[in-house]
C-alpha atoms as a PDB file:
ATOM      1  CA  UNK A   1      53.794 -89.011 108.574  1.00  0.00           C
ATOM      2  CA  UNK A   2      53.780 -86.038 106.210  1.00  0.00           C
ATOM      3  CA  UNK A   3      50.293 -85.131 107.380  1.00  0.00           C
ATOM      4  CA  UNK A   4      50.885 -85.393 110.434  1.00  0.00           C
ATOM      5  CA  UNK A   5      54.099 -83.114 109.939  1.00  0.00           C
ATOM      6  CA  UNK A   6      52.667 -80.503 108.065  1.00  0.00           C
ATOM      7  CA  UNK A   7      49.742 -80.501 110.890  1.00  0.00           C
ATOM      8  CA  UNK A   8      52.526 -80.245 113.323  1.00  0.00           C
ATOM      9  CA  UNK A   9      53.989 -77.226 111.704  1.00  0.00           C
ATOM     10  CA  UNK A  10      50.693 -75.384 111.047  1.00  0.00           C
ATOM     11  CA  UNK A  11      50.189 -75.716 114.538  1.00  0.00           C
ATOM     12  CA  UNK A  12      53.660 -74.459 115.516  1.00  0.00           C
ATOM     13  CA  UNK A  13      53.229 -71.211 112.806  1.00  0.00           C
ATOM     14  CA  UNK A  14      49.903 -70.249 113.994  1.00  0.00           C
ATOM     15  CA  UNK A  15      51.283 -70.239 118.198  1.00  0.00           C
ATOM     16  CA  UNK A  16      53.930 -68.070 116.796  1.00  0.00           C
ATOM     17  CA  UNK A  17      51.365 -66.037 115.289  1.00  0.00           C
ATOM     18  CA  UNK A  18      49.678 -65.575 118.382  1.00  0.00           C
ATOM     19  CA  UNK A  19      52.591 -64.935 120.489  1.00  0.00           C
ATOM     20  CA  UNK A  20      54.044 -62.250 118.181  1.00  0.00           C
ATOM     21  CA  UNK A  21      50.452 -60.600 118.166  1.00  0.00           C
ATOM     22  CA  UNK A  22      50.049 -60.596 122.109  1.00  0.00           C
ATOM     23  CA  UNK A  23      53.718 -59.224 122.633  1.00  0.00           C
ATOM     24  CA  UNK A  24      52.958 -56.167 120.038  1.00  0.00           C
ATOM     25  CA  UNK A  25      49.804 -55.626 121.698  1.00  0.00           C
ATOM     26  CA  UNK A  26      51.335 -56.090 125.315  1.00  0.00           C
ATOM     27  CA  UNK A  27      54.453 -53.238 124.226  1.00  0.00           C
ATOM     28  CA  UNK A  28      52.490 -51.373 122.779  1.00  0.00           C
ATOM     29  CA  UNK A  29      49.894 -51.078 125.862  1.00  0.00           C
ATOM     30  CA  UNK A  30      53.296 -50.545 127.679  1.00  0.00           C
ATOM     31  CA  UNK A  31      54.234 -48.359 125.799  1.00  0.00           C
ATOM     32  CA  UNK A  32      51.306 -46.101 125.310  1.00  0.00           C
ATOM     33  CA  UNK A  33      52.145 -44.134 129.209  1.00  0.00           C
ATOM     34  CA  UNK A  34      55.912 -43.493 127.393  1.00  0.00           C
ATOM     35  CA  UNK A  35      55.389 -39.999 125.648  1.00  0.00           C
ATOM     36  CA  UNK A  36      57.770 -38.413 123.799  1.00  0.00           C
ATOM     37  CA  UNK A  37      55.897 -35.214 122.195  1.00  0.00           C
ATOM     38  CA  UNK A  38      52.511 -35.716 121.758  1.00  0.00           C
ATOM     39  CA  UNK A  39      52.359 -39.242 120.235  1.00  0.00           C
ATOM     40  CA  UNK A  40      53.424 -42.567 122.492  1.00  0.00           C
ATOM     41  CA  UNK A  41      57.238 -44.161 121.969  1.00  0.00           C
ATOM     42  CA  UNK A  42      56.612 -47.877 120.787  1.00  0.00           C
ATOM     43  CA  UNK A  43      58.587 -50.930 121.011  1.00  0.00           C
ATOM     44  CA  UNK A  44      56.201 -53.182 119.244  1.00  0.00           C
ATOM     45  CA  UNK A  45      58.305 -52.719 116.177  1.00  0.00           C
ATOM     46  CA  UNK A  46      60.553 -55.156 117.506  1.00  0.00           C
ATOM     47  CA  UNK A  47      58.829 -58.261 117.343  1.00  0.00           C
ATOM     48  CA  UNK A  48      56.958 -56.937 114.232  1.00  0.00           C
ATOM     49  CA  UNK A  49      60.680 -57.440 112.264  1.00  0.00           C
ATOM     50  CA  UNK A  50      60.950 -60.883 113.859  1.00  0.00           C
ATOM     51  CA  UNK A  51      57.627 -62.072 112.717  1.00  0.00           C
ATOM     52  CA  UNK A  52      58.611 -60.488 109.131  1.00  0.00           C
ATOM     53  CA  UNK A  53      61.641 -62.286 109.301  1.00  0.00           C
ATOM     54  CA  UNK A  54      60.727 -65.662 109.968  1.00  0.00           C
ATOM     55  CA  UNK A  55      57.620 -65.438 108.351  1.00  0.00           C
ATOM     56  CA  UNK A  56      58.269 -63.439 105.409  1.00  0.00           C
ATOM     57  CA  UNK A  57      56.068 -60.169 104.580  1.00  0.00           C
ATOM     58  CA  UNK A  58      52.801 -61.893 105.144  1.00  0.00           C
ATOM     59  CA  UNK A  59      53.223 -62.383 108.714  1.00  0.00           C
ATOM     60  CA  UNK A  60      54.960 -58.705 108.846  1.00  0.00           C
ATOM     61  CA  UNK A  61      51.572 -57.461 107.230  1.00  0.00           C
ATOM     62  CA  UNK A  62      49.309 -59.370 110.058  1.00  0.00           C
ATOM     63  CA  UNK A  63      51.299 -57.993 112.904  1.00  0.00           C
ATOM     64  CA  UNK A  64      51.557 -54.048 111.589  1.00  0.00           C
ATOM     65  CA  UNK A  65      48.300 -54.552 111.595  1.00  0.00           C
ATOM     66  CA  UNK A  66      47.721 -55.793 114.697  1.00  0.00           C
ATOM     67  CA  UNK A  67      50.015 -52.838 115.621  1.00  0.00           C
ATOM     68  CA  UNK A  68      47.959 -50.669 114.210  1.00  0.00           C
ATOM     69  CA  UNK A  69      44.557 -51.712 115.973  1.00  0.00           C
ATOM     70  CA  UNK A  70      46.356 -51.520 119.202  1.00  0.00           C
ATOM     71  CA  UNK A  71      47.459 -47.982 118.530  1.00  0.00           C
ATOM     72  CA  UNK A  72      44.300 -47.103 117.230  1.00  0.00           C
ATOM     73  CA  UNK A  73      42.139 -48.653 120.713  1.00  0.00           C
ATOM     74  CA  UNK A  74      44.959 -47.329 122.824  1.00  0.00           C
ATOM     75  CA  UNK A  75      44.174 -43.884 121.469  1.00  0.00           C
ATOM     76  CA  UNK A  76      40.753 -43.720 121.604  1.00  0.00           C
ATOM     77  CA  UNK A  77      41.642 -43.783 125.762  1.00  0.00           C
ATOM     78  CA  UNK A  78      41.114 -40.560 127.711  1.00  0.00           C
ATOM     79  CA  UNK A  79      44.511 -39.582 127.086  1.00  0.00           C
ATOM     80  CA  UNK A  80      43.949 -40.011 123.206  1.00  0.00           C
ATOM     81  CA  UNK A  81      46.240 -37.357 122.352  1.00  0.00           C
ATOM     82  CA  UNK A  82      46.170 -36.392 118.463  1.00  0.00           C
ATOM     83  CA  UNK A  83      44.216 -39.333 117.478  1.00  0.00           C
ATOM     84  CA  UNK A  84      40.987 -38.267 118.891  1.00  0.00           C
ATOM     85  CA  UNK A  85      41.289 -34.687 117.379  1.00  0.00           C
ATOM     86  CA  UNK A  86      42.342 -36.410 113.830  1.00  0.00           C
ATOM     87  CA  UNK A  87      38.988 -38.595 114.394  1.00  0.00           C
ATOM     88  CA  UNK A  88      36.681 -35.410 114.631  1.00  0.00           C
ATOM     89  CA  UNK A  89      38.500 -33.914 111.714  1.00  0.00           C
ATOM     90  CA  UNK A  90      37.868 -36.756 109.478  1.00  0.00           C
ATOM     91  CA  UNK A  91      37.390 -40.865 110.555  1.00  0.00           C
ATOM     92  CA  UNK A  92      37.904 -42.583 107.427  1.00  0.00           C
ATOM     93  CA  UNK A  93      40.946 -41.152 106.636  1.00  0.00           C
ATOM     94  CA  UNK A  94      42.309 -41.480 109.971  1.00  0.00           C
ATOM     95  CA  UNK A  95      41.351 -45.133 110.190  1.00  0.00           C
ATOM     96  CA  UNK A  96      42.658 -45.896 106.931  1.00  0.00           C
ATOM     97  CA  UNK A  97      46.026 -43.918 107.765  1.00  0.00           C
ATOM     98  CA  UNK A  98      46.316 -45.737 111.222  1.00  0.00           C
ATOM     99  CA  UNK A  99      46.269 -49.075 109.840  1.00  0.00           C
ATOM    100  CA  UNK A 100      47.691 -48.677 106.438  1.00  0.00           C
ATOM    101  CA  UNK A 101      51.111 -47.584 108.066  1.00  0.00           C
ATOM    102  CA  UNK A 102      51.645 -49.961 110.410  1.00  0.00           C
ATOM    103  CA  UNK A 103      50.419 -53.081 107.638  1.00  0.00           C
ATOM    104  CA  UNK A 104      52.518 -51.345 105.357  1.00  0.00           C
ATOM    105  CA  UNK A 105      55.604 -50.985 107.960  1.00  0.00           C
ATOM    106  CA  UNK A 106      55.290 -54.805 108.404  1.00  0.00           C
ATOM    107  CA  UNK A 107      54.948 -55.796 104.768  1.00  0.00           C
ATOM    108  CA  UNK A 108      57.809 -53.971 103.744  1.00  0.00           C
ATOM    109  CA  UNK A 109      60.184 -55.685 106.656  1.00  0.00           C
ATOM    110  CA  UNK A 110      59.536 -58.780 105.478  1.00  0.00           C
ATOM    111  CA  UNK A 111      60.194 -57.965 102.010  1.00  0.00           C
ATOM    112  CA  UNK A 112      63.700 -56.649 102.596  1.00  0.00           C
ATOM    113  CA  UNK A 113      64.616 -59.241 105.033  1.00  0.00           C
ATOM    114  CA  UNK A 114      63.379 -62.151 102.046  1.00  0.00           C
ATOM    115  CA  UNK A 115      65.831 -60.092  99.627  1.00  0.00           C
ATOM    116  CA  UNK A 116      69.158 -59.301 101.723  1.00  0.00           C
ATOM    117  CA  UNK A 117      69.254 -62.499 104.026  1.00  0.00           C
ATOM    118  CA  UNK A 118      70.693 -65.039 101.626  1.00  0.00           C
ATOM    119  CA  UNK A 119      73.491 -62.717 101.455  1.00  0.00           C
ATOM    120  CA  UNK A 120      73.802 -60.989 104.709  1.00  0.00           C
ATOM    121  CA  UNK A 121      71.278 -61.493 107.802  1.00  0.00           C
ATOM    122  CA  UNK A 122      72.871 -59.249 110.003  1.00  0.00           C
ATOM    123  CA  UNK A 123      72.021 -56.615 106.678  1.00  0.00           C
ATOM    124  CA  UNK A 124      69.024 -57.983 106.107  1.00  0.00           C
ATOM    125  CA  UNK A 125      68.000 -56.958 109.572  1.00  0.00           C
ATOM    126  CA  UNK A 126      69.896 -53.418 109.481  1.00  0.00           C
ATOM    127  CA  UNK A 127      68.110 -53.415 106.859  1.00  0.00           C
ATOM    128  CA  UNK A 128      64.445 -54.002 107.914  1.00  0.00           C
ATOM    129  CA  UNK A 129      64.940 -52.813 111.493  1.00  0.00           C
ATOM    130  CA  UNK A 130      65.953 -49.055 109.918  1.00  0.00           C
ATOM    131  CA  UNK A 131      62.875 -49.115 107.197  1.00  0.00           C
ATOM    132  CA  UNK A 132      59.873 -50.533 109.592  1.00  0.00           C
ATOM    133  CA  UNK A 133      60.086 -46.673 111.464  1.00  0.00           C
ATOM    134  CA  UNK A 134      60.665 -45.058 108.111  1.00  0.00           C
ATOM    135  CA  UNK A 135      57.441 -46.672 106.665  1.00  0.00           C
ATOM    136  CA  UNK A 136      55.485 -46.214 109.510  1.00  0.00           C
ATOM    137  CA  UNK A 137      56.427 -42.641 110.189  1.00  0.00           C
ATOM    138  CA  UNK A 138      56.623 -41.721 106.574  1.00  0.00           C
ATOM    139  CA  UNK A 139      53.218 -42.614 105.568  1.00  0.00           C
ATOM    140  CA  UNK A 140      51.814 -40.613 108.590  1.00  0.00           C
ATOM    141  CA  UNK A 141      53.669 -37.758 107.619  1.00  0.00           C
ATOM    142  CA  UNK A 142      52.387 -38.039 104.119  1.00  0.00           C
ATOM    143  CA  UNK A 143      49.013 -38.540 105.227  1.00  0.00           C
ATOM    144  CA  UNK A 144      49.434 -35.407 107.549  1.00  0.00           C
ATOM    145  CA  UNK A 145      51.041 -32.984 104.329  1.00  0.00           C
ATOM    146  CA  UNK A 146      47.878 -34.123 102.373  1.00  0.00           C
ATOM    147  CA  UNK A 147      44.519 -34.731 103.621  1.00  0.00           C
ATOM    148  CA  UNK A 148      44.853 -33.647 107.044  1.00  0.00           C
ATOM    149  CA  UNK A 149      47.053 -30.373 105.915  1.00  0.00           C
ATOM    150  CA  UNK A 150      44.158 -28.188 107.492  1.00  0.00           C
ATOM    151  CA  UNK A 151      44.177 -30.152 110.855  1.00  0.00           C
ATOM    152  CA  UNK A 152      47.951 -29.388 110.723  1.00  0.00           C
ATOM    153  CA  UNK A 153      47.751 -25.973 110.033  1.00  0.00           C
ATOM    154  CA  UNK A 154      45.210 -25.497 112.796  1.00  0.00           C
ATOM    155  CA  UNK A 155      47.138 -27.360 114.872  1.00  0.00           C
ATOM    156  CA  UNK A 156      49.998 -26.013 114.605  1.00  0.00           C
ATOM    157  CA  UNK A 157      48.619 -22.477 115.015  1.00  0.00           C
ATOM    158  CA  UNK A 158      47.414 -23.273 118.083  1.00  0.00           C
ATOM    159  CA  UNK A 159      50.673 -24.265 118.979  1.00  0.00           C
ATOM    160  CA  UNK A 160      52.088 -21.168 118.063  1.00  0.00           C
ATOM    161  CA  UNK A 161      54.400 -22.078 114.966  1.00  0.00           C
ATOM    162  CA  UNK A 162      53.905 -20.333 111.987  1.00  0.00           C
ATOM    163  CA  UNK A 163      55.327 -23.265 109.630  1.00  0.00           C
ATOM    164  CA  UNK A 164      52.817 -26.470 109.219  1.00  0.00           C
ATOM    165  CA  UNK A 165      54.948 -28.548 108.163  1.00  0.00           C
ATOM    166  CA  UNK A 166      57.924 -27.330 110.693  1.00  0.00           C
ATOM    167  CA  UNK A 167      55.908 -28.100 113.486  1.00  0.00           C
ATOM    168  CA  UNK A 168      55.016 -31.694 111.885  1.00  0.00           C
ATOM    169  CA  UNK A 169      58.687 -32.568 111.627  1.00  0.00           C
ATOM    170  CA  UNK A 170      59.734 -31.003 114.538  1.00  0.00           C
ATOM    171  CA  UNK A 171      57.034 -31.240 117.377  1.00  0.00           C
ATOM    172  CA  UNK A 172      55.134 -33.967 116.077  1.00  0.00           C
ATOM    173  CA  UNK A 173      57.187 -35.959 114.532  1.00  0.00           C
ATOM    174  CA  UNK A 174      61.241 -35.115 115.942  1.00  0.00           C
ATOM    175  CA  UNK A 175      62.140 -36.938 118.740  1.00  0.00           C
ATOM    176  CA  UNK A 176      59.926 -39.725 119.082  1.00  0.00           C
ATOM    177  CA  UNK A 177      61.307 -40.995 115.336  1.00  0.00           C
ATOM    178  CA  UNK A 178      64.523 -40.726 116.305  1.00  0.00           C
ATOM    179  CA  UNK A 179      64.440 -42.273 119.245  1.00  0.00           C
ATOM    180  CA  UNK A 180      62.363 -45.400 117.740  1.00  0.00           C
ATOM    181  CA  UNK A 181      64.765 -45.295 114.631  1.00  0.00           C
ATOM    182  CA  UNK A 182      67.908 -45.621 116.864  1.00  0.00           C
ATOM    183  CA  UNK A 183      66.509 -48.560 119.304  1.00  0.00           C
ATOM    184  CA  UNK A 184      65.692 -50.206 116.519  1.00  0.00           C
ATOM    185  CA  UNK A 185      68.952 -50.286 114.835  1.00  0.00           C
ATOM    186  CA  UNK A 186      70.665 -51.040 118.426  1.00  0.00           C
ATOM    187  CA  UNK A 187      68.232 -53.686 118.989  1.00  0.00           C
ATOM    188  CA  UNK A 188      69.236 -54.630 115.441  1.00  0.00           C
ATOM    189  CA  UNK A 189      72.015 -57.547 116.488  1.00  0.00           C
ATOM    190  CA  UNK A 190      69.805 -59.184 119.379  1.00  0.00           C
ATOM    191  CA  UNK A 191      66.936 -59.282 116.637  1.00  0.00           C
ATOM    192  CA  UNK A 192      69.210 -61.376 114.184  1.00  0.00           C
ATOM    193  CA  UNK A 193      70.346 -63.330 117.121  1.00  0.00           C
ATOM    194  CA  UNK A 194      66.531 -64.388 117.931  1.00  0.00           C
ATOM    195  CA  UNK A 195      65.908 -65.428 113.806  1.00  0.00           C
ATOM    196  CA  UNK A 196      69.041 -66.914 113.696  1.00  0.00           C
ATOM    197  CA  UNK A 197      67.941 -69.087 116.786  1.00  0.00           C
ATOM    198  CA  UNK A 198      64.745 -69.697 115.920  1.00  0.00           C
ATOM    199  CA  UNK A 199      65.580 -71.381 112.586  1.00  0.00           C
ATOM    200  CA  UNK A 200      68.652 -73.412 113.724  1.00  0.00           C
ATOM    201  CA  UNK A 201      66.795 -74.805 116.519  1.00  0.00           C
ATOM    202  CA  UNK A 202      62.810 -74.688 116.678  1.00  0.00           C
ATOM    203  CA  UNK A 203      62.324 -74.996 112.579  1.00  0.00           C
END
């Protein structure tokens, strides 16, 4: 009976698994013809927390990264945007820097969730729904102040701003963090809702 439980529930994690992936990939295919400023507005965060959630960091890790190599395919399109000129200026880094914030993003959802839900899960996913953008965007920023500080310059020259790192925040950056930060905090409620159901009634 255990075997066959355990079985059961492997089963059962691994379909989540999958359907978690395909609806990241699906928003963020979606998602990708939604421009604010030059980069694409996501919603693939969203299930990203869930999976974190209900899964715990390891599952938030698999599905930033599957994040990640959607963003990355998505970009290498003929409306690639930035990601094609960050390519010519230097691959590795800009492979590593695609996929390291989005894994990252979903590692660190997870974690917070696993630490604030015992005494809050409405928090907990405040919490992890307000952090997943600020990973995400953070350690692009930080990858754009250091080793691809001479793409921004250029770029931002040829923009016509004289401050690198004011056209990062502002043109690159700006509105399309803002708006993901705030739907993910107003989505924040509906998300708890989903791992609260999930784990009273499929678990």
């Amino acid at each position: 009976m255990n075997t066959r439980t355990n079985t059961h529930q492997k089963v059962r994690k691994m379909t989540m698994y999958a359907l978690l992936a395909a609806l990241v990939v699906l928003l963020q295919v979606f998602c990708t013809f939604i421009k604010i400023g030059p980069f694409p507005f996501t919603l693939a965060l969203t299930p990203i927390i869930v999976g974190a959630a209900i899964y715990g960091p390891g599952c938030g890790a698999f599905l930033g990264f599957v994040f990640s190599a959607a963003v990355f395919i998505m970009g290498l399109g003929p409306d690639g945007g930035t990601l094609i000129p960050m390519i010519q200026y230097n691959f590795f880094a800009t492979v590593v820097l695609c996929f390291l914030k989005g894994t990252a993003a979903g590692a660190v959802a997870g974690i917070v969730y696993k630490l604030l839900a015992k005494k809050s899960p409405l928090a907990a996913t405040l919490t992890a729904s307000a952090l997943t953008p600020i990973v995400n965007t953070g350690i692009f920023a930080l990858g754009m102040m250091s080793i691809f500080y001479g793409f921004l310059s250029s770029s931002a020259e040829a923009n016509g701003s004289a401050s690198p790192l004011g056209f990062l925040y502002l043109t690159v950056i700006g509105l399309n963090f803002v708006v993901e930060f705030i739907v993910n905090i107003a989505l924040g409620t509906v998300i708890t809702r989903v791992i609260d159901y999930f784990n009273k009634k499929v678990r």
